[in-house]
Protein backbone atom coordinates (compact mmCIF):
# COMPACT_ATOMS: atom_id res chain seq x y z
CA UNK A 1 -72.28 -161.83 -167.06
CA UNK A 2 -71.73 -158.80 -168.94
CA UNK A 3 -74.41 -155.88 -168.27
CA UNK A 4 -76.07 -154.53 -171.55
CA UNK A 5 -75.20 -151.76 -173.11
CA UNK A 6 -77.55 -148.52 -172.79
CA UNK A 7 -78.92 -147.61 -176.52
CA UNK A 8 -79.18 -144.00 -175.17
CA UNK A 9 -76.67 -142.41 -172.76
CA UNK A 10 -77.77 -138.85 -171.65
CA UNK A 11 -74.56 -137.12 -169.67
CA UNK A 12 -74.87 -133.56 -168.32
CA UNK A 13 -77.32 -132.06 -170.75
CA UNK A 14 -78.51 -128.69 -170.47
CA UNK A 15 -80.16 -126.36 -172.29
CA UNK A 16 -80.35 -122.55 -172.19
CA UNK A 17 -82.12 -119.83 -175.06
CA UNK A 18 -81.18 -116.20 -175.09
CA UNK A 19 -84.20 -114.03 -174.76
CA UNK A 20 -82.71 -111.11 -176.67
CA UNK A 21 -85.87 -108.73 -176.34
CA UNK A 22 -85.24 -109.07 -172.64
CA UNK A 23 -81.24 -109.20 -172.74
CA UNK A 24 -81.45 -112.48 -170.81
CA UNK A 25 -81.07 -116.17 -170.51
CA UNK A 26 -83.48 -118.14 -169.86
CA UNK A 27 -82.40 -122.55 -168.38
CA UNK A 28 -84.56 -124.80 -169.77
CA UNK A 29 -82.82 -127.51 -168.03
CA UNK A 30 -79.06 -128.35 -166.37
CA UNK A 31 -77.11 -131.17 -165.87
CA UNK A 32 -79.61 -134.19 -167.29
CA UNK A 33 -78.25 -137.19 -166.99
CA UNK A 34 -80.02 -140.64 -167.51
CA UNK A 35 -79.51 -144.61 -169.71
CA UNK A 36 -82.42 -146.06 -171.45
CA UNK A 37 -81.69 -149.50 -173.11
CA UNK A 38 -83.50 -151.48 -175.75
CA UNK A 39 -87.41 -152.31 -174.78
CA UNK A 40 -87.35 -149.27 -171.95
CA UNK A 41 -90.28 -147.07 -171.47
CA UNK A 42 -89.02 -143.69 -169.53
CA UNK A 43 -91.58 -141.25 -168.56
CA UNK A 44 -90.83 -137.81 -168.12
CA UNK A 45 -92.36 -135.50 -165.79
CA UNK A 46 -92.43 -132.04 -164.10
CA UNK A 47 -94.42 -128.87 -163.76
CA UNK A 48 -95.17 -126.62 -167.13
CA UNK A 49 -92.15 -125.37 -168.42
CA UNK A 50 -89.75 -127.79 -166.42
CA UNK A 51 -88.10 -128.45 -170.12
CA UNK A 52 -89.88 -131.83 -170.84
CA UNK A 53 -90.42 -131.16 -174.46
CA UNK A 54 -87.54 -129.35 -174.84
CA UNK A 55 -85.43 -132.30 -173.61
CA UNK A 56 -87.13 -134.22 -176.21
CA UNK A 57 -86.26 -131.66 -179.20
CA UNK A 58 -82.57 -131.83 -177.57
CA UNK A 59 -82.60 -135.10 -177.96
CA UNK A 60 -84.13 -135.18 -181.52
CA UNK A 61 -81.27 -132.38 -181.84
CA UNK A 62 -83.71 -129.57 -183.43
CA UNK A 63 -82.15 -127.39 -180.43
CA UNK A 64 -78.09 -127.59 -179.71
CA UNK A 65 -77.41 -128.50 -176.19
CA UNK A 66 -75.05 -125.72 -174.51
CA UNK A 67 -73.63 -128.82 -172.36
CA UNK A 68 -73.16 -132.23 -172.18
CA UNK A 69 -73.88 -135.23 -174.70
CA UNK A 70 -76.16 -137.49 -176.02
CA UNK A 71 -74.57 -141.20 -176.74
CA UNK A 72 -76.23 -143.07 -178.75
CA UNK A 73 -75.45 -146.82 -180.00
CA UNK A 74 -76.87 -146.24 -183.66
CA UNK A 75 -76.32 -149.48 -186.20
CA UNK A 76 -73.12 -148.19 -187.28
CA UNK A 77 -72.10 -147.18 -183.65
CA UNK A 78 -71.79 -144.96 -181.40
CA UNK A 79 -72.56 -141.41 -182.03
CA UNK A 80 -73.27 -138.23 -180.65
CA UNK A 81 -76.24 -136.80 -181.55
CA UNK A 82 -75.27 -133.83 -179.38
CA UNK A 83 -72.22 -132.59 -181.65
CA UNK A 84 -72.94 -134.78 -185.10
CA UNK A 85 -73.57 -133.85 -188.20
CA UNK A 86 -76.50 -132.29 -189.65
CA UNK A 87 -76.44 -135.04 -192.25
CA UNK A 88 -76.07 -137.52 -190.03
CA UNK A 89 -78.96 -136.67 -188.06
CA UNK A 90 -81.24 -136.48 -191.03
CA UNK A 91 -80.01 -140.59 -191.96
CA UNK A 92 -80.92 -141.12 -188.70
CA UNK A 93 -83.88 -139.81 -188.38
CA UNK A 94 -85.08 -141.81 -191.48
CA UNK A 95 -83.44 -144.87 -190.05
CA UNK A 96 -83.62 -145.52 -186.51
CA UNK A 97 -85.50 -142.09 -184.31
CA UNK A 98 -88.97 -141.24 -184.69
CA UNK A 99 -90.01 -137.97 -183.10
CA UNK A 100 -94.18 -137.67 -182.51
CA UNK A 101 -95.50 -134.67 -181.48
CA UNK A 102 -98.82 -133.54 -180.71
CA UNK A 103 -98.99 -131.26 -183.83
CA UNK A 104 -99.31 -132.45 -187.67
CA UNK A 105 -97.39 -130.53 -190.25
CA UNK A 106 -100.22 -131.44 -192.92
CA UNK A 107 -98.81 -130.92 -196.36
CA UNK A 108 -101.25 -129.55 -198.93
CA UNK A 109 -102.93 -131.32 -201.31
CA UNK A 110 -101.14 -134.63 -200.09
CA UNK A 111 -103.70 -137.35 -199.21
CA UNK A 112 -103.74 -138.81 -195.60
CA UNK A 113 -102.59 -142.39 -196.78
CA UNK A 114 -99.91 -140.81 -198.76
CA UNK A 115 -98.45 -138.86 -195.88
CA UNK A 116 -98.74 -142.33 -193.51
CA UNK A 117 -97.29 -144.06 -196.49
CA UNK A 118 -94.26 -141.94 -196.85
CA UNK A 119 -91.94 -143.50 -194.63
CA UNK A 120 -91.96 -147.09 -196.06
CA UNK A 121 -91.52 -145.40 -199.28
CA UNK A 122 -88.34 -144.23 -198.14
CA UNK A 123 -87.37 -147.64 -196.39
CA UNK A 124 -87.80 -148.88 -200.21
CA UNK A 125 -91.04 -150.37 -199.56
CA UNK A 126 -92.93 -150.78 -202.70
CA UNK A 127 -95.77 -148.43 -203.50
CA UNK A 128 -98.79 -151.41 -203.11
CA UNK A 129 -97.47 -152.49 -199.66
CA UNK A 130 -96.52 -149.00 -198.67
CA UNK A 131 -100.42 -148.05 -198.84
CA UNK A 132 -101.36 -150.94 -197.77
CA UNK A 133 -100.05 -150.43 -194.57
CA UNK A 134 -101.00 -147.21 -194.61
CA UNK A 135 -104.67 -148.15 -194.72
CA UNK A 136 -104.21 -150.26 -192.49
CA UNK A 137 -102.70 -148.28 -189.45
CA UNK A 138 -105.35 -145.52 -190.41
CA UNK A 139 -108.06 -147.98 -190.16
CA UNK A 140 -106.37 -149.01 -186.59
CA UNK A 141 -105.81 -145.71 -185.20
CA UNK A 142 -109.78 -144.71 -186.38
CA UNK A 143 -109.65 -142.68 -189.57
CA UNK A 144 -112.42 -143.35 -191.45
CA UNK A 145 -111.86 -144.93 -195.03
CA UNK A 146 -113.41 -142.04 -196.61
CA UNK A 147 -110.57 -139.72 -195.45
CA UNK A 148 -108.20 -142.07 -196.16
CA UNK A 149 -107.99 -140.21 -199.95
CA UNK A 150 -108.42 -136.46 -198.87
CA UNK A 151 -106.15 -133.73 -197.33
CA UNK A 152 -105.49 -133.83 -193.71
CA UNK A 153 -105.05 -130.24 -193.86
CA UNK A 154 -108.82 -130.05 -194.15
CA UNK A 155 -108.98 -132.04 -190.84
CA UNK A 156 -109.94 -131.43 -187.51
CA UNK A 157 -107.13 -131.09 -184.72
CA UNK A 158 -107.72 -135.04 -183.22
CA UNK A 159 -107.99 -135.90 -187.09
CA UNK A 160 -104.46 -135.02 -187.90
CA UNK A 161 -103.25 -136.30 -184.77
CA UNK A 162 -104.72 -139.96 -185.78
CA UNK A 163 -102.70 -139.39 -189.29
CA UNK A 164 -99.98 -138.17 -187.48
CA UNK A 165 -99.48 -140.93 -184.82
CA UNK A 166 -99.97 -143.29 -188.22
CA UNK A 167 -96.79 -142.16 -189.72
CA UNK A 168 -94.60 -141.87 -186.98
CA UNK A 169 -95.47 -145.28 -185.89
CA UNK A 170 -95.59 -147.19 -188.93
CA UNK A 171 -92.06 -148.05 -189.55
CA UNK A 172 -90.42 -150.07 -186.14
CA UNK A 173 -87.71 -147.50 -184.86
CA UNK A 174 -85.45 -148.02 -182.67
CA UNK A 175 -85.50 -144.78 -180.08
CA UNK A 176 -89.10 -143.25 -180.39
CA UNK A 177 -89.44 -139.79 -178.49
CA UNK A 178 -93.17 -138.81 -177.79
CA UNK A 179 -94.08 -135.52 -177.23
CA UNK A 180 -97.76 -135.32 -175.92
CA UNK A 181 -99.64 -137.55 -178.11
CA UNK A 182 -102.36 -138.37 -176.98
CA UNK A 183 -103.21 -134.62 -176.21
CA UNK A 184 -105.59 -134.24 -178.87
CA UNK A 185 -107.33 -138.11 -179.21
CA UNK A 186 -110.33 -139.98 -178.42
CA UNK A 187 -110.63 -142.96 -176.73
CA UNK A 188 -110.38 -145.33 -179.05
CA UNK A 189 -107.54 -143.51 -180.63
CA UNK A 190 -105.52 -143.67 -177.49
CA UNK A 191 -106.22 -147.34 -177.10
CA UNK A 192 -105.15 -147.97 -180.35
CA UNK A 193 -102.07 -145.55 -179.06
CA UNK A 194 -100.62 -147.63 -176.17
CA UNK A 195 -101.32 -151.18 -178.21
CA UNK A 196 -99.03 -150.12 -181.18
CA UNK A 197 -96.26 -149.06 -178.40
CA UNK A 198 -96.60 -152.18 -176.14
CA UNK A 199 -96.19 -153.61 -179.41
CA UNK A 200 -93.19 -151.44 -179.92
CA UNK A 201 -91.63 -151.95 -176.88
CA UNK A 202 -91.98 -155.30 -176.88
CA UNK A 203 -89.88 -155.51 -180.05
CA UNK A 204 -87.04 -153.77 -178.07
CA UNK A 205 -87.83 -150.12 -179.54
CA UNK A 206 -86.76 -147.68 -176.10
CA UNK A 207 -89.31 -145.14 -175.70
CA UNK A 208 -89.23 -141.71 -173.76
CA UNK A 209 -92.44 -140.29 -173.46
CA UNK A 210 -94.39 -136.73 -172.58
CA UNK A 211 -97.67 -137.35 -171.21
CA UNK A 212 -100.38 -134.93 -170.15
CA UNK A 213 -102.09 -138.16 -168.32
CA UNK A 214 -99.52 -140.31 -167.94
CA UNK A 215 -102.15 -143.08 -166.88
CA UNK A 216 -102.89 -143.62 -170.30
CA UNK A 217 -99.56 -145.31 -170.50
CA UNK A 218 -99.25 -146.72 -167.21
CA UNK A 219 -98.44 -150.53 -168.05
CA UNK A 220 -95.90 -149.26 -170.41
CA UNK A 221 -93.91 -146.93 -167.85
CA UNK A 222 -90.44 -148.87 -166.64
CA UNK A 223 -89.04 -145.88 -165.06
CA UNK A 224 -89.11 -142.15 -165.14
CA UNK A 225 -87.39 -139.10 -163.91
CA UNK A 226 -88.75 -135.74 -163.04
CA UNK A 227 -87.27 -131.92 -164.52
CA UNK A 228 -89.20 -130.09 -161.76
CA UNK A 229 -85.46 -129.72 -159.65
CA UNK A 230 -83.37 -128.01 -161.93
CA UNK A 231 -80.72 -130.51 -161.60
CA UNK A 232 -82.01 -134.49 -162.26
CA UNK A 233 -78.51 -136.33 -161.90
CA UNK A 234 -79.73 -140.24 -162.27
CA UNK A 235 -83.38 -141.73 -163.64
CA UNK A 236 -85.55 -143.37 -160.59
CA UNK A 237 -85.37 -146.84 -160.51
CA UNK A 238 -89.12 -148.28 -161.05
CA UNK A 239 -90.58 -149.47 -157.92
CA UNK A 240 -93.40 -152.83 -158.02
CA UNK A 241 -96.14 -150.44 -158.71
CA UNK A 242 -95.70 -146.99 -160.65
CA UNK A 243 -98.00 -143.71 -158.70
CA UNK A 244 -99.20 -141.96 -161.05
């Protein structure tokens, strides 16, 4: 029987920024390496400033690796997200990779179900169904229908994360990178959180996540791998029972 395929091959990556105040280099990471296929949850983890977000935004490509590549098995094949395109990256992004962060970039004067909407809009979803949904994942996620009309730059920090996790997740993708995300949420807003990505997973969407308290996510977690060593050549295989 033929093994699968990986949707996401990760060879040698590393990362370094010139610090040119200080005439110096500073590694964010070296030598990365790790597969995730289709329906995989991978948890990363490691001390403060181990590179776990920045191995994220490598990923998403807003930072240029210095080495190594990123293979990934797109719907019109394989690509590299490492050395493609600008434009390519931006189809993708709108296609198949959804980045979340912990941080909403709250347009002005745009209303909350508008933002969420956005997305389908794009997909060529029609307007009534766009905000439909829109409601609808606001409603899930614990926005109250009041807000639902106003500016989420008017919101409070765990307000624009609820709008913000609405978005990202509304459209299926298939690689979702999650940068803290639950950082700023209550608890009924990170419930809602881990049932739209078991739902998610379970539709074959691979995840890689950044959790502050990775417990949150525990059920979801196949496998993980930790930056704290400079050097993380292979994931960890999952064991019965993930410590966390």
């Amino acid at each position: 029987m033929t093994a699968p395929m990986p949707l996401l091959r990760v060879e040698g990556l590393s990362k370094t920024f010139r610090m040119y105040h200080l005439d110096a280099m500073l590694h964010a990471f070296e030598g990365v390496s790790f597969d995730l296929f289709k329906g995989e949850f991978l948890l990363l983890r490691g001390h403060n400033g181990a590179g776990k977000s920045t191995l994220l935004r490598t990923i998403w490509r807003s930072y240029r690796p210095v080495a190594g590549h990123v293979w990934y098995q797109s719907g019109l094949g394989d690509i590299d997200l490492a050395n493609a395109a600008d434009v390519d990256i931006a189809l993708l992004r709108r296609r198949e990779i959804g980045f979340v962060t912990q941080f909403l970039n709250a347009r002005p004067r745009v209303a909350a179900q508008d933002i969420v909407a956005e997305p389908l809009l794009l997909a060529g979803y029609g307007q009534a169904e766009a905000l439909e949904q829109a409601r609808h994942w606001l409603d899930q996620f614990g926005v109250r229908p009041e807000l639902w009309r106003a500016y989420p730059s008017t919101f409070s920090g765990g307000e624009q994360q609820k709008v913000n996790l609405a978005r990202a997740l509304i459209l299926p993708q298939r690689l979702l990178l999650l940068d803290e995300p639950t950082a700023s949420l209550d608890v009924g807003a990170r419930a809602a959180l881990v049932r739209r990505l078991r739902d998610l997973k379970s539709q074959g969407v691979a995840i890689i996540g950044v959790f502050h308290h990775p417990g949150d996510v525990a059920e979801l977690i196949d496998r993980e791998i930790n930056l704290a060593t400079r050097v993380v050549s292979e994931q960890t295989e999952r064991e019965d029972h993930v410590a966390l």
